[in-house]
N, C-alpha and C. Protein backbone atom coordinates (compact mmCIF):
# COMPACT_ATOMS: atom_id res chain seq x y z
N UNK A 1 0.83 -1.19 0.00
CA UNK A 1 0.00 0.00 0.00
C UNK A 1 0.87 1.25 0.00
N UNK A 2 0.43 2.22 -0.89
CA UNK A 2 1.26 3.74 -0.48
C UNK A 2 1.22 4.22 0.86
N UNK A 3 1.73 4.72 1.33
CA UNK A 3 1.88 5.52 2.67
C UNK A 3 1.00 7.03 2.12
N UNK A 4 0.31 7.38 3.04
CA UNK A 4 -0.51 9.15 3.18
C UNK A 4 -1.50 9.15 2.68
N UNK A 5 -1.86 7.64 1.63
CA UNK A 5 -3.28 8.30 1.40
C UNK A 5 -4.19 7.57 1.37
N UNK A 6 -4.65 6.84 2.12
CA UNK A 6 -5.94 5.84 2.95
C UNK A 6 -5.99 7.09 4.72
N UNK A 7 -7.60 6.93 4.88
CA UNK A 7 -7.60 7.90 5.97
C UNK A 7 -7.31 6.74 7.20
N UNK A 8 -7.71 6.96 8.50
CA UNK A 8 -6.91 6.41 9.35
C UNK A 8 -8.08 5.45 9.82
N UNK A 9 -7.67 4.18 9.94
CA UNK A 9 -8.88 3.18 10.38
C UNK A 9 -8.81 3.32 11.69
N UNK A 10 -9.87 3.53 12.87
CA UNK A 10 -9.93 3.83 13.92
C UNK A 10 -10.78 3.38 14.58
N UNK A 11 -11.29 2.90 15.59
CA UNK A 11 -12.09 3.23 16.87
C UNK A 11 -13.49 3.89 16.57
N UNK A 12 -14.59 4.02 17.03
CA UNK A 12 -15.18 5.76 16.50
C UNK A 12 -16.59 5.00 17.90
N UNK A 13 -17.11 5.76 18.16
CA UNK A 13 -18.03 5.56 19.23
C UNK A 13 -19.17 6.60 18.80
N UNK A 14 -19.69 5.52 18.35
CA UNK A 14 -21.80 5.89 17.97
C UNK A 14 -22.17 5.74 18.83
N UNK A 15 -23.45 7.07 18.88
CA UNK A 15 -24.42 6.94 19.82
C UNK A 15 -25.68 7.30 19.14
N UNK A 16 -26.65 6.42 19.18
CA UNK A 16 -28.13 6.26 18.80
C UNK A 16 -28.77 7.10 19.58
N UNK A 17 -29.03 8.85 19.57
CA UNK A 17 -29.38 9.65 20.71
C UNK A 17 -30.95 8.84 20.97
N UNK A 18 -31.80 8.24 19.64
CA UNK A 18 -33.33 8.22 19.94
C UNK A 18 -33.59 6.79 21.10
N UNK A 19 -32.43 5.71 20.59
CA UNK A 19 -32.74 4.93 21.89
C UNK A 19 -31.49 4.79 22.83
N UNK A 20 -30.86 5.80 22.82
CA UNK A 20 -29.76 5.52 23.60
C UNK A 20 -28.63 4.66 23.74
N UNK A 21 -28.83 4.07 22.70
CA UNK A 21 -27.68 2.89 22.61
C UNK A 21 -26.02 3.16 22.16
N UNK A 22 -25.10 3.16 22.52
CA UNK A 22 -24.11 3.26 22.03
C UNK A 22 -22.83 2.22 21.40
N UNK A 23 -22.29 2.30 20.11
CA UNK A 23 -21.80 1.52 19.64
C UNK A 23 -20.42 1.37 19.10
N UNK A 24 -19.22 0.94 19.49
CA UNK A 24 -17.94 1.02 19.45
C UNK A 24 -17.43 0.45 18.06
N UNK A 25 -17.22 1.04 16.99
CA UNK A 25 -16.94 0.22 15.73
C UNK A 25 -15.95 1.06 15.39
N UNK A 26 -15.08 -0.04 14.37
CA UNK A 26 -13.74 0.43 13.74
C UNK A 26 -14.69 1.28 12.62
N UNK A 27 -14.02 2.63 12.02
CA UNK A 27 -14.58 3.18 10.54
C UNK A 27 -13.44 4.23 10.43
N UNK A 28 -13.27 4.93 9.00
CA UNK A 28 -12.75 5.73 8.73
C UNK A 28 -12.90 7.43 9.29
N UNK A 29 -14.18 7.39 9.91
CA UNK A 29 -15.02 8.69 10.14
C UNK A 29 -14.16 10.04 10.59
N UNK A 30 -14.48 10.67 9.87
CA UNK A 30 -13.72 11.98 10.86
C UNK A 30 -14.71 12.88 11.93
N UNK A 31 -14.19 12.83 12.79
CA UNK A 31 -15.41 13.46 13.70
C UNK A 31 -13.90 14.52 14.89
N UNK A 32 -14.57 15.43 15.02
CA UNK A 32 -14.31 16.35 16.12
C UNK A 32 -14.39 16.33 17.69
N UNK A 33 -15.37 15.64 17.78
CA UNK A 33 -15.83 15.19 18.80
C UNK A 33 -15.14 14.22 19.47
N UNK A 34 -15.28 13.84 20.90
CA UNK A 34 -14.34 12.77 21.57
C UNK A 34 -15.20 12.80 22.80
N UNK A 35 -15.07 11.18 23.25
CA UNK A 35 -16.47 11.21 24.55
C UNK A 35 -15.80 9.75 25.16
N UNK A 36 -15.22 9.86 26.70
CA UNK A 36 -14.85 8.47 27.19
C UNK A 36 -15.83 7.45 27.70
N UNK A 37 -15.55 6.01 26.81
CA UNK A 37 -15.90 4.99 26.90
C UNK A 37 -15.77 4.50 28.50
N UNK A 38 -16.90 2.77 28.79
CA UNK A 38 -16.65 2.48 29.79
C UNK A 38 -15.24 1.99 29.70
N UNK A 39 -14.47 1.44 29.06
CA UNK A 39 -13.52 1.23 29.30
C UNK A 39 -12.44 1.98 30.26
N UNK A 40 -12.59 3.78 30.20
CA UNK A 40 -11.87 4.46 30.37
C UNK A 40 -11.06 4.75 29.21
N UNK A 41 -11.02 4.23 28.15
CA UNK A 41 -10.04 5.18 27.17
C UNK A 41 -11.14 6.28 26.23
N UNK A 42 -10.71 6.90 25.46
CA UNK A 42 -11.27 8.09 25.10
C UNK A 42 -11.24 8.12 23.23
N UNK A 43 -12.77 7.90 22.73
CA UNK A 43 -12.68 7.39 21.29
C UNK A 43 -13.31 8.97 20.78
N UNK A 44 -12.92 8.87 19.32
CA UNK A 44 -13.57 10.13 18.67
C UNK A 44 -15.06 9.43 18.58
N UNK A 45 -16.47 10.50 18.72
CA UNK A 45 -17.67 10.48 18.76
C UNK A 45 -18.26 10.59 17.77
N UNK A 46 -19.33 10.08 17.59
CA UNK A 46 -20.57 10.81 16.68
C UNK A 46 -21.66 9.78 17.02
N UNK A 47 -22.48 11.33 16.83
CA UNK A 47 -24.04 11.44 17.26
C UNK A 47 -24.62 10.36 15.58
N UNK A 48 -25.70 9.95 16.30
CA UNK A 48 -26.86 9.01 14.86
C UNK A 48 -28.11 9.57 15.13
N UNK A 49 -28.83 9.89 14.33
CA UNK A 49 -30.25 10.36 15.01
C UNK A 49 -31.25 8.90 14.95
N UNK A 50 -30.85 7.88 14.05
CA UNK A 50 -31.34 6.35 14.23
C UNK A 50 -30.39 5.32 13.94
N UNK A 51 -29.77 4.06 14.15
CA UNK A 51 -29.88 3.42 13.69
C UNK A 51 -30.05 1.74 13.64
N UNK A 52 -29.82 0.96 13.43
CA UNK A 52 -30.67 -0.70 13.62
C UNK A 52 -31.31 -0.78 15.28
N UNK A 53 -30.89 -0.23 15.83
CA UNK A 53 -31.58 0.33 17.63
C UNK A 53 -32.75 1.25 17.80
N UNK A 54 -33.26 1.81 16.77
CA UNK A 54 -34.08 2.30 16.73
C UNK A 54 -35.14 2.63 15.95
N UNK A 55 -34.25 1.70 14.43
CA UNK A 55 -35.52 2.00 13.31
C UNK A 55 -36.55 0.60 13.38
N UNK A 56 -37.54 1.50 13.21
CA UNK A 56 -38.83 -0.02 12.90
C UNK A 56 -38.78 -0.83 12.41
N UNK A 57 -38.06 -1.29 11.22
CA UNK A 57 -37.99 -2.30 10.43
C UNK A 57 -37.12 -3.31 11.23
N UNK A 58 -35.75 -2.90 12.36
CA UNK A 58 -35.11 -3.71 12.68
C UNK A 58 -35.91 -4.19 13.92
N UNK A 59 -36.70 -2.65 14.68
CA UNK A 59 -37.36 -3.44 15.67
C UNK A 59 -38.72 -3.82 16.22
N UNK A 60 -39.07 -4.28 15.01
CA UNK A 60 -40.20 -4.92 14.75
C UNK A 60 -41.67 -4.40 14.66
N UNK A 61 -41.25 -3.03 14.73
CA UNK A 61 -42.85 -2.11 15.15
C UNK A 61 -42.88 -1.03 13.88
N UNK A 62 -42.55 -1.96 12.42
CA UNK A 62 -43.32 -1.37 11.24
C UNK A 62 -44.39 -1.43 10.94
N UNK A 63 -45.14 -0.45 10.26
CA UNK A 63 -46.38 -0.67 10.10
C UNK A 63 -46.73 -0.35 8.63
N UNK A 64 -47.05 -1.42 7.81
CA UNK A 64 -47.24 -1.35 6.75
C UNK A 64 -48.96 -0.43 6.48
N UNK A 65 -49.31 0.35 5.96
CA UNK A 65 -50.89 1.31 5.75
C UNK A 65 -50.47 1.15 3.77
N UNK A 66 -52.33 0.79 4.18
CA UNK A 66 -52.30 0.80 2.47
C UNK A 66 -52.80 2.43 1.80
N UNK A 67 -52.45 2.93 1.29
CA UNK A 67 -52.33 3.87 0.85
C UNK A 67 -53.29 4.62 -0.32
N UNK A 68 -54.74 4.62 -0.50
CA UNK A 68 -55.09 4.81 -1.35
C UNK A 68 -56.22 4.09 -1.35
N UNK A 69 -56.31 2.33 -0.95
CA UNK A 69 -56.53 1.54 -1.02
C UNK A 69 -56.28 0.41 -2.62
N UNK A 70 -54.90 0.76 -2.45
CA UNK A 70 -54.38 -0.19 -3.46
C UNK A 70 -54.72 -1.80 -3.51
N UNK A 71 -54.75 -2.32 -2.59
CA UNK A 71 -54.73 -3.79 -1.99
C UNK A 71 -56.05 -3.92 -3.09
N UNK A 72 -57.23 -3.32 -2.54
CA UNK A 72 -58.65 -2.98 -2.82
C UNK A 72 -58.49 -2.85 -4.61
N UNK A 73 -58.06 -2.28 -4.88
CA UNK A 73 -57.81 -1.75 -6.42
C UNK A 73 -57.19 -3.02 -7.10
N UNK A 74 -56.41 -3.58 -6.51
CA UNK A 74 -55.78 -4.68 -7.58
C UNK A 74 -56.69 -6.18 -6.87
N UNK A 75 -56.98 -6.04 -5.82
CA UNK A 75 -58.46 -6.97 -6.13
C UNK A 75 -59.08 -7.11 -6.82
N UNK A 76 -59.81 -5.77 -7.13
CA UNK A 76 -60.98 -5.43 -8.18
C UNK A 76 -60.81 -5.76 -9.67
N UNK A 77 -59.53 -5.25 -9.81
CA UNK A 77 -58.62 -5.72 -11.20
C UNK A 77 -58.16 -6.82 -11.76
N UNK A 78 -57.70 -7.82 -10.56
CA UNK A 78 -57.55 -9.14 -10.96
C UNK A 78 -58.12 -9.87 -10.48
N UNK A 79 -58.86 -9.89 -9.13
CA UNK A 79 -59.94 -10.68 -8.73
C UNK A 79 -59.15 -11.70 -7.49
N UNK A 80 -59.45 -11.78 -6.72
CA UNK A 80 -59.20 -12.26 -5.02
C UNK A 80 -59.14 -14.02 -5.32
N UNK A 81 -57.86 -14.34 -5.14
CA UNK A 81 -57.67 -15.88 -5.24
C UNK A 81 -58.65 -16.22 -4.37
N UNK A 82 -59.21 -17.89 -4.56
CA UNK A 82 -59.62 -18.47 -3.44
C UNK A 82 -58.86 -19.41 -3.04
């Protein structure tokens, strides 16, 4: 590999502000921020406003709404298996 130009693989400490969860993963990220872990050592930060901790699809409280009443419409159109 060249030397100077890949950014620096690091540490980086997510935090899911909506459910509070926080998450320690290696990434390239550049962040400003810095916030100490339980560990006691001290990782660069960044804020998430969602993610797999808090979106619906991962936690189980999606709600599919039919919209128009499409469901209804392609009934009518092709006709309701029995």
């Amino acid at each position: 590999m060249k030397k100077d130009i890949h950014p620096e693989y690091r540490e980086v400490l997510f935090h899911d502000a909506s459910a509070e969860k926080f998450f320690l993963i290696r990434s390239t990220l550049e962040t400003t921020q810095t916030k100490e872990w339980e560990d006691g050592k001290t990782y660069p930060y960044y804020p998430l406003d969602i993610s797999s901790a808090s979106h619906p699809f991962y936690t189980g409280k999606q709600k599919i709404i039919d919209t128009g009443g499409r469901v209804q419409k392609f009934e009518e159109r092709f006709g309701k298996k029995k």
